[in-house]
C-alpha atoms as a PDB file:
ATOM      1  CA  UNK A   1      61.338  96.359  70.639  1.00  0.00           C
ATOM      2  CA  UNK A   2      61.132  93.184  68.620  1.00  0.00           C
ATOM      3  CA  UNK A   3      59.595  95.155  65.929  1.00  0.00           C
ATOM      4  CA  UNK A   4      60.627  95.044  62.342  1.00  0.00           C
ATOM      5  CA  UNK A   5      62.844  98.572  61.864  1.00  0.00           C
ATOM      6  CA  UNK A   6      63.875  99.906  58.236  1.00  0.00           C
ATOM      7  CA  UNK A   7      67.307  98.987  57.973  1.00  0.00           C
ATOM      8  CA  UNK A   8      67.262  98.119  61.419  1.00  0.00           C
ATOM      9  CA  UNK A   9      67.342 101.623  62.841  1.00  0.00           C
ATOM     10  CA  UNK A  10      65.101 101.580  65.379  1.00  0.00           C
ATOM     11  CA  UNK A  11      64.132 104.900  66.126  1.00  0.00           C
ATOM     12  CA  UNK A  12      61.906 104.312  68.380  1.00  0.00           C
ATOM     13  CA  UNK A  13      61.665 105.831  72.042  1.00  0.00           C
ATOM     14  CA  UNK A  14      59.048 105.553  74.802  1.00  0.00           C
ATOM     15  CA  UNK A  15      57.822 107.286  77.694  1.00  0.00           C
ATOM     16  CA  UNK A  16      55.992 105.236  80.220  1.00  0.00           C
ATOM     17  CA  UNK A  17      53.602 107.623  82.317  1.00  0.00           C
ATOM     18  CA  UNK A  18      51.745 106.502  85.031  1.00  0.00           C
ATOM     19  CA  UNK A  19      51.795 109.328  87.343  1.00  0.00           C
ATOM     20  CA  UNK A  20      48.053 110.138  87.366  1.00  0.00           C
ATOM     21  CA  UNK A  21      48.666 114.148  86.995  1.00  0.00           C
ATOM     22  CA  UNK A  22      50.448 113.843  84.225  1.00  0.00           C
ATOM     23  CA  UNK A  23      47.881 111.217  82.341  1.00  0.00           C
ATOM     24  CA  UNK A  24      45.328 113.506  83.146  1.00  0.00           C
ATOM     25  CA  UNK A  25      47.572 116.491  81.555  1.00  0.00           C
ATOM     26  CA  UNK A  26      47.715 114.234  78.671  1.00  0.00           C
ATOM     27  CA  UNK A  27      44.381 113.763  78.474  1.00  0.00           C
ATOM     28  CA  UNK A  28      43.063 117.490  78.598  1.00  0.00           C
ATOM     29  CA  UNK A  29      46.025 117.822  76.338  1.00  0.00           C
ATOM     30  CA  UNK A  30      44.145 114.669  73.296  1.00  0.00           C
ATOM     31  CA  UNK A  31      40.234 115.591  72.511  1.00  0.00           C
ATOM     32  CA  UNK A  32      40.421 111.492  71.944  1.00  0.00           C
ATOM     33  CA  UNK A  33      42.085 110.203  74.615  1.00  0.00           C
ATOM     34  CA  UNK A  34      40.167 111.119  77.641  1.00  0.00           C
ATOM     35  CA  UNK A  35      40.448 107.010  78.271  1.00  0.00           C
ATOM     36  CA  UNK A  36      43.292 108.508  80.394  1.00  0.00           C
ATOM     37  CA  UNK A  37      41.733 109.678  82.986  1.00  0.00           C
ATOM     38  CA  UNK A  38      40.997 106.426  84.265  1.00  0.00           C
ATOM     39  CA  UNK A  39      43.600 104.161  82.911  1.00  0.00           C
ATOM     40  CA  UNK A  40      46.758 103.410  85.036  1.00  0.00           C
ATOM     41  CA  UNK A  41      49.490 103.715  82.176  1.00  0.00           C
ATOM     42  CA  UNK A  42      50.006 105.224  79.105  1.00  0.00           C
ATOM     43  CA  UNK A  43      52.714 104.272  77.101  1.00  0.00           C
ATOM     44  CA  UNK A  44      53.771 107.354  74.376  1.00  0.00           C
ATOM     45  CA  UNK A  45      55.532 105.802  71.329  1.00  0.00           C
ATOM     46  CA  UNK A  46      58.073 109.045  70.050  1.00  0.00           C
ATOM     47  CA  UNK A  47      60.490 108.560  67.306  1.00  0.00           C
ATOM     48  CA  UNK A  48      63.766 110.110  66.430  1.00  0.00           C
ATOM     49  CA  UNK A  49      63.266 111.456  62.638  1.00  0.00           C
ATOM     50  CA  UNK A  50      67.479 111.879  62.938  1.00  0.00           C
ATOM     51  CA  UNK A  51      67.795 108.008  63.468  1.00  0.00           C
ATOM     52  CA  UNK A  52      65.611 107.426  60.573  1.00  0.00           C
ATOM     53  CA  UNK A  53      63.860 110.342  58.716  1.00  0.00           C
ATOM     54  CA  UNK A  54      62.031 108.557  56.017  1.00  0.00           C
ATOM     55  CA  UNK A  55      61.157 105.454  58.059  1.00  0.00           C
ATOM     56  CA  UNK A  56      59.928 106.157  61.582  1.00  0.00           C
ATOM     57  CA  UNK A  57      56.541 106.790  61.357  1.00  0.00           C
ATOM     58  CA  UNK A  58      56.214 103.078  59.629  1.00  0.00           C
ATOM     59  CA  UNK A  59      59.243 101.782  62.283  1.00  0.00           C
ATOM     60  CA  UNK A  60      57.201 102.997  65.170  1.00  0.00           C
ATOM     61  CA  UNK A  61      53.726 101.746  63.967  1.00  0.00           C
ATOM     62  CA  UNK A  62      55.139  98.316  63.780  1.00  0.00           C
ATOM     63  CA  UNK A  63      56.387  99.124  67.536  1.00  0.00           C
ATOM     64  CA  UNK A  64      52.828 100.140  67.960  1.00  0.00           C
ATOM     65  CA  UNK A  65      51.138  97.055  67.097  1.00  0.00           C
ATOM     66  CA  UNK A  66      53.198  94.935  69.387  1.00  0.00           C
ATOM     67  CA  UNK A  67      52.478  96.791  72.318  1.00  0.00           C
ATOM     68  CA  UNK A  68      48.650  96.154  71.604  1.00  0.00           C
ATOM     69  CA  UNK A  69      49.083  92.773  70.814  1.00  0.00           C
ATOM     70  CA  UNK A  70      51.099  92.739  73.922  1.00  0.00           C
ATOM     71  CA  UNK A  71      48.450  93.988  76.129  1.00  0.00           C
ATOM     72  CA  UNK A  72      45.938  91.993  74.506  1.00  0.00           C
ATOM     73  CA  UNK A  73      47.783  89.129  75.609  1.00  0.00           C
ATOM     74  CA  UNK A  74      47.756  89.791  78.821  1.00  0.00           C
ATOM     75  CA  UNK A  75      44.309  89.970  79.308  1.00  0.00           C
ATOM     76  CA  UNK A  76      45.000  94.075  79.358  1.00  0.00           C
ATOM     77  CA  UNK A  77      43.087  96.408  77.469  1.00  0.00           C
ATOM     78  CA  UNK A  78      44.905  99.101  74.950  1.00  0.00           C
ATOM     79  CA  UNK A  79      43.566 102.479  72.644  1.00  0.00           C
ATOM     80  CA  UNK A  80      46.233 103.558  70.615  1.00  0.00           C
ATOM     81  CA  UNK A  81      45.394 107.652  70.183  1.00  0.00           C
ATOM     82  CA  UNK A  82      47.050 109.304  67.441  1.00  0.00           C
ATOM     83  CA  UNK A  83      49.285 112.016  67.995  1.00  0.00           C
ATOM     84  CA  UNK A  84      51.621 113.338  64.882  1.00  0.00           C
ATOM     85  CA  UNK A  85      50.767 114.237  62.044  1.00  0.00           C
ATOM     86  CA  UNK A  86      48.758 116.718  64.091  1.00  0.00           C
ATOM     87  CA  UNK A  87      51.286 119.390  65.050  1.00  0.00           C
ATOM     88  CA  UNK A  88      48.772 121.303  67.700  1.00  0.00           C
ATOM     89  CA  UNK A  89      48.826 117.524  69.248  1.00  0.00           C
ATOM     90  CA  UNK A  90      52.708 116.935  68.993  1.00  0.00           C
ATOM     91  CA  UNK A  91      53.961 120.398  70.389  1.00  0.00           C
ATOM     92  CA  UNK A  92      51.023 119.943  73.697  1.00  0.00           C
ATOM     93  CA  UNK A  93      52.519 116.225  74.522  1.00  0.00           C
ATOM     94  CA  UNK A  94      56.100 117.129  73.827  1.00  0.00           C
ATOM     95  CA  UNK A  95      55.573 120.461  76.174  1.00  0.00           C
ATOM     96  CA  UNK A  96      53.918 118.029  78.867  1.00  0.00           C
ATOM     97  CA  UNK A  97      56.449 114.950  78.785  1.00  0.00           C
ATOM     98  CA  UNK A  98      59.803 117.313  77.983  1.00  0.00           C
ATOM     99  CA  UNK A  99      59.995 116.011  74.261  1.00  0.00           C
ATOM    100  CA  UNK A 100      62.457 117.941  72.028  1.00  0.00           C
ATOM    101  CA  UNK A 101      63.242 117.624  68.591  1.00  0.00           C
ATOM    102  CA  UNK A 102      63.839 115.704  66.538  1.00  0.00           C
ATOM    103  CA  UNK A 103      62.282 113.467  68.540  1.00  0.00           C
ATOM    104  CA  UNK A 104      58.570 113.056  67.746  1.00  0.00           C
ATOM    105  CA  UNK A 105      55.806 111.011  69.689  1.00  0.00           C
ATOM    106  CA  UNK A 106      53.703 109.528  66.791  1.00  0.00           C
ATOM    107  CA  UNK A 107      51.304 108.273  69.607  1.00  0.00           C
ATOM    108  CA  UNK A 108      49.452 108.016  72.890  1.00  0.00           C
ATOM    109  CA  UNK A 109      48.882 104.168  74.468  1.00  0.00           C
ATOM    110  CA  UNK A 110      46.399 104.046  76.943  1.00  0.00           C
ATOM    111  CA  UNK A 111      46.639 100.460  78.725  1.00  0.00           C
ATOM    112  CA  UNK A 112      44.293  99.153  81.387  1.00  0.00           C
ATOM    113  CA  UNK A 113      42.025  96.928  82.390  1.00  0.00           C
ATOM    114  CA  UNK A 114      39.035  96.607  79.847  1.00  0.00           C
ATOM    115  CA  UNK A 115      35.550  98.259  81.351  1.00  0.00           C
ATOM    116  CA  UNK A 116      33.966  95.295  79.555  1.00  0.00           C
ATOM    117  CA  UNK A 117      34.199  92.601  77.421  1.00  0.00           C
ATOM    118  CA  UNK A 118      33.446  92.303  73.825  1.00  0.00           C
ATOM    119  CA  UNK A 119      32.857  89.540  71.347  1.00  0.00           C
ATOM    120  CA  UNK A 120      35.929  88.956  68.569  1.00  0.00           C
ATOM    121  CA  UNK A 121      35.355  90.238  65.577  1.00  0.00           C
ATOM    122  CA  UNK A 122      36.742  90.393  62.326  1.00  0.00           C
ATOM    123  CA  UNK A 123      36.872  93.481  59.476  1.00  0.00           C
ATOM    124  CA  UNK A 124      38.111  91.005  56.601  1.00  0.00           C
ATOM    125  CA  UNK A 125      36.731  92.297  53.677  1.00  0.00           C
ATOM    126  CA  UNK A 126      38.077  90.417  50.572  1.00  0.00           C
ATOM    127  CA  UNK A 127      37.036  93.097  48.294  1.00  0.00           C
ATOM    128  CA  UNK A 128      40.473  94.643  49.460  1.00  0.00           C
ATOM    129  CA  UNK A 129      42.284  91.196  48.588  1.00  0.00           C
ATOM    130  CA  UNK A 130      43.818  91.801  45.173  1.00  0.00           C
ATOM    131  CA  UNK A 131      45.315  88.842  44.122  1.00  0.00           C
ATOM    132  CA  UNK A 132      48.516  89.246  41.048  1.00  0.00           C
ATOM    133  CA  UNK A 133      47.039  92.544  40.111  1.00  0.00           C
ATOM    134  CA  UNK A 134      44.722  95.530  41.151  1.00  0.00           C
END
C-alpha cells in the first residue's frame, strides 16, 4: 500500500484467496491463469472507480508491481493475470469473490513457490530510450 496513488486516493482494494475451491473457481473462471490450481494464494487487486475514476487503473498497477516485487523478494514466485478491461473476465471474478460496483478487480495475483528457477534477464532495449525528444 506504499504505492504511489494520484492525488493520493488510493483506490485500491484486495481480496486475499487462499481457500483452494475458490482459486480453482478462479481459475476455470481466467483461460490464463490456470497457475491457480496449484498455487496457495492469489491475491486479486480491485479498485474503486468512485475513489478515483480517472486514476485507478494506473493507482492499482503501481499497487501491482509492489506486490511482485514483494514476492520476488521473498524468494516467492508471482503471475500477475489480467482481468479488466475484459468485461466477460470482470463480471466471472466479481460473481465468484462477491465484487460489486464500482468496485473493479483490474487483476488476478497468483503467488507461490516457483516450479523452477530461471536465469535474470533483462528486456532493455534502448531503441525505446528517447532522450529530449521522440
Amino acid at each position: 500500500m506504499a504505492a504511489p496513488s494520484a492525488s493520493n486516493k488510493k483506490p485500491w482494494h484486495f481480496v486475499v484467496v487462499t481457500e483452494r475451491d475458490t482459486l480453482n473457481r478462479l481459475a476455470d473462471a481466467h483461460k490464463y491463469a490456470k497457475m491457480l490450481q496449484e498455487a496457495p494464494l492469489c491475491v486479486v487487486v480491485c479498485g474503486d472507480e468512485s475513489v478515483s475514476p480517472r486514476f485507478w487503473e494506473q493507482d492499482c498497477s503501481a499497487v501491482t508491481q509492489n506486490i511482485l516485487l514483494a514476492a520476488q523478494a521473498l524468494g516467492l514466485g508471482s503471475v500477475w493475470c489480467g482481468v479488466h478491461p475484459n468485461e466477460e473476465r470482470v463480471h466471472d471474478i466479481s460473481e465468484i469473490l462477491g465484487i460489486t460496483a464500482p468496485v473493479k478487480p483490474l487483476n488476478l495475483i497468483a503467488i507461490g513457490y516457483p516450479a523452477e528457477e530461471k536465469e535474470p534477464r533483462t528486456q532493455y532495449d534502448g531503441s525505446r530510450v528517447h532522450k529530449e525528444h521522440w
